[in-house]
Protein backbone atom coordinates (compact mmCIF):
# COMPACT_ATOMS: atom_id res chain seq x y z
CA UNK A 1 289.61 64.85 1.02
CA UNK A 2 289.95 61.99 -1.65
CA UNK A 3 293.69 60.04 -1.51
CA UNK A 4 294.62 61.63 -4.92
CA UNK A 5 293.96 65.02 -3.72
CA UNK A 6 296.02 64.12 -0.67
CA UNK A 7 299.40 63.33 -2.21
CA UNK A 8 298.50 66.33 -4.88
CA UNK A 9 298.74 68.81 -1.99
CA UNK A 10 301.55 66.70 -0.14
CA UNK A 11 303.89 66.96 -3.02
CA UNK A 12 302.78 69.94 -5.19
CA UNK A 13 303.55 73.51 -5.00
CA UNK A 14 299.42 74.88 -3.49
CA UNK A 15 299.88 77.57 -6.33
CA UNK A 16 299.55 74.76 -9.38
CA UNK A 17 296.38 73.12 -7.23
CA UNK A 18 293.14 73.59 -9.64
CA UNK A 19 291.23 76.31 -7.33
CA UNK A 20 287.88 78.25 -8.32
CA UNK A 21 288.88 81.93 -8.22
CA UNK A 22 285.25 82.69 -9.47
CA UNK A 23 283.25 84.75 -6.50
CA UNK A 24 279.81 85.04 -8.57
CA UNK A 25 279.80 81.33 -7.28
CA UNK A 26 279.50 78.37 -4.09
CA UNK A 27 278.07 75.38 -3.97
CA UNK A 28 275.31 74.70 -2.06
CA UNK A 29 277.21 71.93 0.44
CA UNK A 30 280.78 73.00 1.36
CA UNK A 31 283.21 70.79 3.29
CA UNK A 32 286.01 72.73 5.00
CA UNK A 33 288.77 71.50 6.81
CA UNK A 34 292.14 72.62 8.24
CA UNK A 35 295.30 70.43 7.60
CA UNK A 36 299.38 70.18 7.92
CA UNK A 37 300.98 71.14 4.67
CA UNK A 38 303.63 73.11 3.22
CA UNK A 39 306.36 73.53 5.68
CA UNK A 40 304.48 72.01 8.41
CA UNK A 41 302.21 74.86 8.72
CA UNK A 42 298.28 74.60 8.68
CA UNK A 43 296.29 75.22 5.59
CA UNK A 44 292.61 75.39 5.28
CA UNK A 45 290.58 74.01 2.49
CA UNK A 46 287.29 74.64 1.19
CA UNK A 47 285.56 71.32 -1.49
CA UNK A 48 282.56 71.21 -2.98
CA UNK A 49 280.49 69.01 -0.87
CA UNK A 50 278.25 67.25 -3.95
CA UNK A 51 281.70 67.09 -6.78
CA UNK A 52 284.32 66.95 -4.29
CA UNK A 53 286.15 69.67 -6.19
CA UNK A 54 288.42 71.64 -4.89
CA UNK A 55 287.11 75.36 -4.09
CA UNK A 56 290.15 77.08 -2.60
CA UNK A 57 293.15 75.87 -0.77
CA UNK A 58 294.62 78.89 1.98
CA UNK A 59 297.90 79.42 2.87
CA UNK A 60 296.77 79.44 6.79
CA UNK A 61 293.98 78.68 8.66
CA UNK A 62 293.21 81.69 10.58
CA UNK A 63 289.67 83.11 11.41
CA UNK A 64 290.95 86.10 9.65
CA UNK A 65 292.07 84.88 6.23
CA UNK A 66 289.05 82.53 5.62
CA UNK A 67 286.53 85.36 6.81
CA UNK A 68 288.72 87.53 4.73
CA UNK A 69 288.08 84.97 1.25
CA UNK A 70 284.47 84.02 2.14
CA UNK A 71 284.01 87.96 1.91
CA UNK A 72 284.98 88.26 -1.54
CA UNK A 73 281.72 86.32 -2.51
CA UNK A 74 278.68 88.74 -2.69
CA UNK A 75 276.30 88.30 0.02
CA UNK A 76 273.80 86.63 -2.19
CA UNK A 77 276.15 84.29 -2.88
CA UNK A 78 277.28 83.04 0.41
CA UNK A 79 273.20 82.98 1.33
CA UNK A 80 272.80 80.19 -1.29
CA UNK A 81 274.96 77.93 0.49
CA UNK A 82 272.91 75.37 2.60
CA UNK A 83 275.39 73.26 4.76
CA UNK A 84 278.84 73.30 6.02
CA UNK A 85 280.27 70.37 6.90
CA UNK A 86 283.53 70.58 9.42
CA UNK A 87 284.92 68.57 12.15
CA UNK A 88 285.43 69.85 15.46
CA UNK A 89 288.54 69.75 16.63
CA UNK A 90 289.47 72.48 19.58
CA UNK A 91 293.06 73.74 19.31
């Protein structure tokens, strides 16, 4: 995640954060990530991997919510994207 879009999701309200609400559409390289925002709790965030535009910031970071958004794309969507990029840090 670039500085700018740092302090933009540090200081900002996650509704007003530019977000693709498209589903006829991903990128073929995604970065995802989790991190501490709002309220201390943990968000997850989805970028395109080639712009570095934001896809979709979550509220939470659970299995269930992301599975839940990623689901909303039709299959022959998601089956376009090529790579995922994530770290792997074990809670």
């Amino acid at each position: 995640m670039s500085l700018p879009t740092l302090f933009y999701v540090l200081l900002l309200d996650l509704k007003k954060l530019p977000q693709v609400d498209d589903y006829d559409y991903l990128p073929e390289h995604i970065d995802v990530d989790e991190f501490r925002g709002v309220g201390r709790h943990l968000h997850f965030i989805c970028v395109n991997d080639d712009t570095h535009e934001m896809i979709k910031i979550l509220p939470t970071h659970l299995k269930k919510d992301i599975t839940a958004f990623f689901e909303k794309f039709p299959l022959l969507v998601r089956s376009k994207v090529k790579t995922i990029t994530m770290d792997l840090s074990a809670y």
